[in-house]
C-alpha atoms as a PDB file:
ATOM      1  CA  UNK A   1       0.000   0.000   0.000  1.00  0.00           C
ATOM      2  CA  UNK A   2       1.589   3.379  -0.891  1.00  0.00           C
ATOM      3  CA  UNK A   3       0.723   6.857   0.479  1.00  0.00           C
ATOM      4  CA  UNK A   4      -0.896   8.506  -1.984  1.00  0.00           C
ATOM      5  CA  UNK A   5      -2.199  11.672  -1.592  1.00  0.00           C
ATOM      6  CA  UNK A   6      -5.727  12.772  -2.191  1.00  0.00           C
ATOM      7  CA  UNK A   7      -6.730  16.234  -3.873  1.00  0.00           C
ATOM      8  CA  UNK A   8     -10.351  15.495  -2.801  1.00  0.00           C
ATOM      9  CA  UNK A   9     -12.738  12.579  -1.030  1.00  0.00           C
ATOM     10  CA  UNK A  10     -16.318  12.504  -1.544  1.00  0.00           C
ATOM     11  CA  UNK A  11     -19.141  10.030  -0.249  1.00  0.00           C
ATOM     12  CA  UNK A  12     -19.485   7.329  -2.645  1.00  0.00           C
ATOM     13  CA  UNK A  13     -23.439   6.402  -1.457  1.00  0.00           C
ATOM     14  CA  UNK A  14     -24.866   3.401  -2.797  1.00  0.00           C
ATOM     15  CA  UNK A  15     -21.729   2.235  -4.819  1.00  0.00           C
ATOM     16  CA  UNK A  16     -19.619  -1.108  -4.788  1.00  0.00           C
ATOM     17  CA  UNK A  17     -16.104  -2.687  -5.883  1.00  0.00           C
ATOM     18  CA  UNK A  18     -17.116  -6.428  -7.441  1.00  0.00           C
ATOM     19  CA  UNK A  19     -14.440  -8.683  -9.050  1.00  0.00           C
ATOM     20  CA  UNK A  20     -15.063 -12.495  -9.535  1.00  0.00           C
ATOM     21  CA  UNK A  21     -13.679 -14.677  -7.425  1.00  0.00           C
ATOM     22  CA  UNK A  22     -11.201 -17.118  -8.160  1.00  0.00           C
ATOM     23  CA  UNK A  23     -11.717 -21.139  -8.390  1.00  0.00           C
ATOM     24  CA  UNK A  24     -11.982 -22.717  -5.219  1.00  0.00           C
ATOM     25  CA  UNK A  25     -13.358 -19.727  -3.095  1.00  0.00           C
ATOM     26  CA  UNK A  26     -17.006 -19.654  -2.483  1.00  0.00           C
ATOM     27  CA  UNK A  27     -19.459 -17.739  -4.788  1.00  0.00           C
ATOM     28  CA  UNK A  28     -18.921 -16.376  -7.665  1.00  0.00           C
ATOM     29  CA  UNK A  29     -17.738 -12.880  -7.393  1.00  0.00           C
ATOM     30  CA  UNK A  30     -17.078 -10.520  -3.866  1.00  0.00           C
ATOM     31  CA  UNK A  31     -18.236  -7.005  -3.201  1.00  0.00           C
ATOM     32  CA  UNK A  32     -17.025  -4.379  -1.274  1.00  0.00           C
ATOM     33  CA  UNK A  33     -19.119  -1.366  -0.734  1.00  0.00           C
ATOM     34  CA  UNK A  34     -17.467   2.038  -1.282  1.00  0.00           C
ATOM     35  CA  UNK A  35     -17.418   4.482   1.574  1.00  0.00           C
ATOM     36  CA  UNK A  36     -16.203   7.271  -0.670  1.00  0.00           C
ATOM     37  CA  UNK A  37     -14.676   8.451  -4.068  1.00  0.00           C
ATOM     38  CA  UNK A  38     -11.036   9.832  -3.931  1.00  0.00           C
ATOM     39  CA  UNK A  39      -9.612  12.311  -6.587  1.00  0.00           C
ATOM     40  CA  UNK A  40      -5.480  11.676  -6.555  1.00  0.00           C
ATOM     41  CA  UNK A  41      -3.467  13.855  -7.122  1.00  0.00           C
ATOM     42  CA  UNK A  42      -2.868  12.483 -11.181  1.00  0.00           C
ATOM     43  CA  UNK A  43      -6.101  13.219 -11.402  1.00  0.00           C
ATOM     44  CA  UNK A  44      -6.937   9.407 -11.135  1.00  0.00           C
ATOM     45  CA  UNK A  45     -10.714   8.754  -9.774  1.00  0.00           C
ATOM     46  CA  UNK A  46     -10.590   5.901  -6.929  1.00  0.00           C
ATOM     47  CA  UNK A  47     -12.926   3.910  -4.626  1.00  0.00           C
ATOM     48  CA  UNK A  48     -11.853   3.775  -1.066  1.00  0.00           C
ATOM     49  CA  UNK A  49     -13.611   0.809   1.101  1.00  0.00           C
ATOM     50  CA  UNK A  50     -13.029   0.373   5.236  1.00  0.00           C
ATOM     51  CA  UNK A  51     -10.940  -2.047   6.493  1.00  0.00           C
ATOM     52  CA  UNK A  52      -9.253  -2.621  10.376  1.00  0.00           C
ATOM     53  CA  UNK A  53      -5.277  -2.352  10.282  1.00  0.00           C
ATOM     54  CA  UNK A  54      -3.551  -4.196  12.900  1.00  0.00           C
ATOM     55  CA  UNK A  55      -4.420  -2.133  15.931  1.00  0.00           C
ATOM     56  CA  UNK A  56      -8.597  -2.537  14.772  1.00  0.00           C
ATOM     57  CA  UNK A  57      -8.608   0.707  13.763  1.00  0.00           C
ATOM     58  CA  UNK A  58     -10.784   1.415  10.692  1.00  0.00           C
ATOM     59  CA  UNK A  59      -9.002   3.369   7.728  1.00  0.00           C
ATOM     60  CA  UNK A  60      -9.870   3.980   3.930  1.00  0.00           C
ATOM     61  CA  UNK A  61      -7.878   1.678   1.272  1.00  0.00           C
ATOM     62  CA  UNK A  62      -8.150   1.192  -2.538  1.00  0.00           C
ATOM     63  CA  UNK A  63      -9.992  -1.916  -3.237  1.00  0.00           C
ATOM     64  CA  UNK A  64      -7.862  -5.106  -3.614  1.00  0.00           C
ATOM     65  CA  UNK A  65      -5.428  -4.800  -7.142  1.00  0.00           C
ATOM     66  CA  UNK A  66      -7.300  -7.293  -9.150  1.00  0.00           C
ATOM     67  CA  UNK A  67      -9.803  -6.883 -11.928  1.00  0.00           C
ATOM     68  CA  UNK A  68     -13.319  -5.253 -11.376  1.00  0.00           C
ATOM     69  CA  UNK A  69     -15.902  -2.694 -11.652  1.00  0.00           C
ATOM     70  CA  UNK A  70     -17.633   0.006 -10.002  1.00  0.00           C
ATOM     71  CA  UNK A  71     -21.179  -0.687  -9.745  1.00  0.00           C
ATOM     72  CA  UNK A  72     -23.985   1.282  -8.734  1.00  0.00           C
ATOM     73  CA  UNK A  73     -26.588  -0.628  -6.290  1.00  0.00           C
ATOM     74  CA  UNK A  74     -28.970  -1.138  -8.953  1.00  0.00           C
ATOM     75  CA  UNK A  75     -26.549  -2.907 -11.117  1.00  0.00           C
ATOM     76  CA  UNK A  76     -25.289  -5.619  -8.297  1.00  0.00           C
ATOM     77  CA  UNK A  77     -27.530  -8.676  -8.771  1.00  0.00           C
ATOM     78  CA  UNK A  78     -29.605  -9.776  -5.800  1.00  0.00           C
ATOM     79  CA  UNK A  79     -27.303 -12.525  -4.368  1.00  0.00           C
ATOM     80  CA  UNK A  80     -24.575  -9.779  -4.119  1.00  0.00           C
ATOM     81  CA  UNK A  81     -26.794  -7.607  -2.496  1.00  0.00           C
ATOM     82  CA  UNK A  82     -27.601  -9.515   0.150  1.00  0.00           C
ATOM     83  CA  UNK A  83     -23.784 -10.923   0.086  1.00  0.00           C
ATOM     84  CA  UNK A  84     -22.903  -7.579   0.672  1.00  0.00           C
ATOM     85  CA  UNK A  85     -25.038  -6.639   3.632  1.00  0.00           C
ATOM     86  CA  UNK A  86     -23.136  -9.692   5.471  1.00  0.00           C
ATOM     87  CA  UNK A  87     -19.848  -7.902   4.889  1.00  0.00           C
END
Protein backbone atom coordinates (compact mmCIF):
# COMPACT_ATOMS: atom_id res chain seq x y z
CA UNK A 1 0.00 0.00 0.00
CA UNK A 2 1.59 3.38 -0.89
CA UNK A 3 0.72 6.86 0.48
CA UNK A 4 -0.90 8.51 -1.98
CA UNK A 5 -2.20 11.67 -1.59
CA UNK A 6 -5.73 12.77 -2.19
CA UNK A 7 -6.73 16.23 -3.87
CA UNK A 8 -10.35 15.50 -2.80
CA UNK A 9 -12.74 12.58 -1.03
CA UNK A 10 -16.32 12.50 -1.54
CA UNK A 11 -19.14 10.03 -0.25
CA UNK A 12 -19.48 7.33 -2.65
CA UNK A 13 -23.44 6.40 -1.46
CA UNK A 14 -24.87 3.40 -2.80
CA UNK A 15 -21.73 2.24 -4.82
CA UNK A 16 -19.62 -1.11 -4.79
CA UNK A 17 -16.10 -2.69 -5.88
CA UNK A 18 -17.12 -6.43 -7.44
CA UNK A 19 -14.44 -8.68 -9.05
CA UNK A 20 -15.06 -12.49 -9.54
CA UNK A 21 -13.68 -14.68 -7.43
CA UNK A 22 -11.20 -17.12 -8.16
CA UNK A 23 -11.72 -21.14 -8.39
CA UNK A 24 -11.98 -22.72 -5.22
CA UNK A 25 -13.36 -19.73 -3.10
CA UNK A 26 -17.01 -19.65 -2.48
CA UNK A 27 -19.46 -17.74 -4.79
CA UNK A 28 -18.92 -16.38 -7.66
CA UNK A 29 -17.74 -12.88 -7.39
CA UNK A 30 -17.08 -10.52 -3.87
CA UNK A 31 -18.24 -7.00 -3.20
CA UNK A 32 -17.02 -4.38 -1.27
CA UNK A 33 -19.12 -1.37 -0.73
CA UNK A 34 -17.47 2.04 -1.28
CA UNK A 35 -17.42 4.48 1.57
CA UNK A 36 -16.20 7.27 -0.67
CA UNK A 37 -14.68 8.45 -4.07
CA UNK A 38 -11.04 9.83 -3.93
CA UNK A 39 -9.61 12.31 -6.59
CA UNK A 40 -5.48 11.68 -6.56
CA UNK A 41 -3.47 13.86 -7.12
CA UNK A 42 -2.87 12.48 -11.18
CA UNK A 43 -6.10 13.22 -11.40
CA UNK A 44 -6.94 9.41 -11.13
CA UNK A 45 -10.71 8.75 -9.77
CA UNK A 46 -10.59 5.90 -6.93
CA UNK A 47 -12.93 3.91 -4.63
CA UNK A 48 -11.85 3.78 -1.07
CA UNK A 49 -13.61 0.81 1.10
CA UNK A 50 -13.03 0.37 5.24
CA UNK A 51 -10.94 -2.05 6.49
CA UNK A 52 -9.25 -2.62 10.38
CA UNK A 53 -5.28 -2.35 10.28
CA UNK A 54 -3.55 -4.20 12.90
CA UNK A 55 -4.42 -2.13 15.93
CA UNK A 56 -8.60 -2.54 14.77
CA UNK A 57 -8.61 0.71 13.76
CA UNK A 58 -10.78 1.42 10.69
CA UNK A 59 -9.00 3.37 7.73
CA UNK A 60 -9.87 3.98 3.93
CA UNK A 61 -7.88 1.68 1.27
CA UNK A 62 -8.15 1.19 -2.54
CA UNK A 63 -9.99 -1.92 -3.24
CA UNK A 64 -7.86 -5.11 -3.61
CA UNK A 65 -5.43 -4.80 -7.14
CA UNK A 66 -7.30 -7.29 -9.15
CA UNK A 67 -9.80 -6.88 -11.93
CA UNK A 68 -13.32 -5.25 -11.38
CA UNK A 69 -15.90 -2.69 -11.65
CA UNK A 70 -17.63 0.01 -10.00
CA UNK A 71 -21.18 -0.69 -9.75
CA UNK A 72 -23.99 1.28 -8.73
CA UNK A 73 -26.59 -0.63 -6.29
CA UNK A 74 -28.97 -1.14 -8.95
CA UNK A 75 -26.55 -2.91 -11.12
CA UNK A 76 -25.29 -5.62 -8.30
CA UNK A 77 -27.53 -8.68 -8.77
CA UNK A 78 -29.60 -9.78 -5.80
CA UNK A 79 -27.30 -12.52 -4.37
CA UNK A 80 -24.58 -9.78 -4.12
CA UNK A 81 -26.79 -7.61 -2.50
CA UNK A 82 -27.60 -9.52 0.15
CA UNK A 83 -23.78 -10.92 0.09
CA UNK A 84 -22.90 -7.58 0.67
CA UNK A 85 -25.04 -6.64 3.63
CA UNK A 86 -23.14 -9.69 5.47
CA UNK A 87 -19.85 -7.90 4.89
Amino acid sequence: MSNTSYKQIIPATDWYFRHDNVSGVAGKSTVYQLAAWALKENGEVVGLVTVRDDNGRPKLVTPPPVLGDYLHKEQLTDDEKEWAKRR
